[in-house]
Protein backbone atom coordinates (compact mmCIF):
# COMPACT_ATOMS: atom_id res chain seq x y z
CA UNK A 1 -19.80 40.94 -3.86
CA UNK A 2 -16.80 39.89 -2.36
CA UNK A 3 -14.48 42.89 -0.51
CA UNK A 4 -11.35 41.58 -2.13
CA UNK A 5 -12.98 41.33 -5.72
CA UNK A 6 -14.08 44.16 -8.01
CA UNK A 7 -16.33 43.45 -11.03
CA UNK A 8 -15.35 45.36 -14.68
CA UNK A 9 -16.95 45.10 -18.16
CA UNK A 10 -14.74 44.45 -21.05
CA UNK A 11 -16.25 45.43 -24.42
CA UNK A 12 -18.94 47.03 -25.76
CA UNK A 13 -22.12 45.33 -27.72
CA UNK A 14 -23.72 42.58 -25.65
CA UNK A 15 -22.86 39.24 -27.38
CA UNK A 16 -19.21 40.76 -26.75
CA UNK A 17 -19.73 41.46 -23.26
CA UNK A 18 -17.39 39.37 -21.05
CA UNK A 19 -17.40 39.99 -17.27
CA UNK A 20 -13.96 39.61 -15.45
CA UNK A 21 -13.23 39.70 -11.80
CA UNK A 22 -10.05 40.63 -10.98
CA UNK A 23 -8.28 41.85 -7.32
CA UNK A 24 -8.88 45.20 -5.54
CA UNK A 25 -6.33 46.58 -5.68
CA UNK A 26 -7.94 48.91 -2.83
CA UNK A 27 -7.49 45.70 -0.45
CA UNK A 28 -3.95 44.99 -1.78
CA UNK A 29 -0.83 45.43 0.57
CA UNK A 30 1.51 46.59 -2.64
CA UNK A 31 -0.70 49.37 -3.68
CA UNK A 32 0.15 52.79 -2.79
CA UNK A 33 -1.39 56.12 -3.21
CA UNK A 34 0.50 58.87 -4.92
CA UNK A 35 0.52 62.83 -4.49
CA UNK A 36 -0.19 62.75 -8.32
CA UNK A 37 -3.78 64.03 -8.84
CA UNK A 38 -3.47 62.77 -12.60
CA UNK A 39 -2.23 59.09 -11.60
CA UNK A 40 -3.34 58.26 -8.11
CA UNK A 41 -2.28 54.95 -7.80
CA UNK A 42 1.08 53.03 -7.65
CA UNK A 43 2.17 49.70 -7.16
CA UNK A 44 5.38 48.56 -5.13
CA UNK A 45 5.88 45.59 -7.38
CA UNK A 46 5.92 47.70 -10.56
CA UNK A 47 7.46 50.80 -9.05
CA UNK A 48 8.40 52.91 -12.10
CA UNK A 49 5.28 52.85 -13.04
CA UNK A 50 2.42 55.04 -11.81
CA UNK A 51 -1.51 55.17 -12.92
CA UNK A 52 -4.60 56.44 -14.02
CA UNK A 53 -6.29 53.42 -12.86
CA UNK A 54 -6.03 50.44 -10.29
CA UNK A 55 -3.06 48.81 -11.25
CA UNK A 56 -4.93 45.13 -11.23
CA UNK A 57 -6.95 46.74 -14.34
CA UNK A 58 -4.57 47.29 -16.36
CA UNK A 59 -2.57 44.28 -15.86
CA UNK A 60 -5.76 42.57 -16.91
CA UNK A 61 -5.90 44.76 -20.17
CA UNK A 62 -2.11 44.20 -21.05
CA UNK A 63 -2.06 40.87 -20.60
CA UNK A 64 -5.72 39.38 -20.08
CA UNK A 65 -5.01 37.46 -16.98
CA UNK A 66 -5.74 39.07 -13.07
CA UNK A 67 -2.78 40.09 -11.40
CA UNK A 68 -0.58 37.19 -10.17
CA UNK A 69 0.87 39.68 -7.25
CA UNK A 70 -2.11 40.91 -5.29
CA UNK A 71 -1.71 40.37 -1.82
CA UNK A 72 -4.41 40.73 0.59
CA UNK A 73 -3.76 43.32 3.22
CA UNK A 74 -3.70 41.80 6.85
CA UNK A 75 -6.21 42.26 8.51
CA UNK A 76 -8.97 42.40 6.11
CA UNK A 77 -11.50 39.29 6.10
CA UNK A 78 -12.37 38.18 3.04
């Protein structure tokens, strides 16, 4: 697996069962970690916004595309 690439399941029987990969956000420049015990995460592109989850997941479950502003941090190697 890939360092800048996480894999997540969407959906739950089987046939169903389609496999997305979609950017760490962990290896993104625009995340950001928040005092916020009950949403960790935060990204500088969206900043009013602040989550539960890596921000690159949800983008993918509101719109059902990977994240068009993930940014690889410098220097990390793919």
């Amino acid at each position: 697996m890939q360092l800048d690439m996480i894999d997540i399941t969407i959906g739950e029987e089987p046939p169903q069962k389609r496999i997305s990969r979609t950017p760490n956000c962990l290896t993104c420049e625009h995340l950001s970690i928040t005092w916020n015990n009950n949403f960790p995460y935060a990204c500088d592109i969206f900043p009013d916004d602040i989550y539960r989850m890596l921000p690159s997941v949800v983008v993918l479950n509101a719109t059902g595309r990977m994240c068009p502003s993930f940014k690889l941090k410098s220097g990390i190697q793919q």
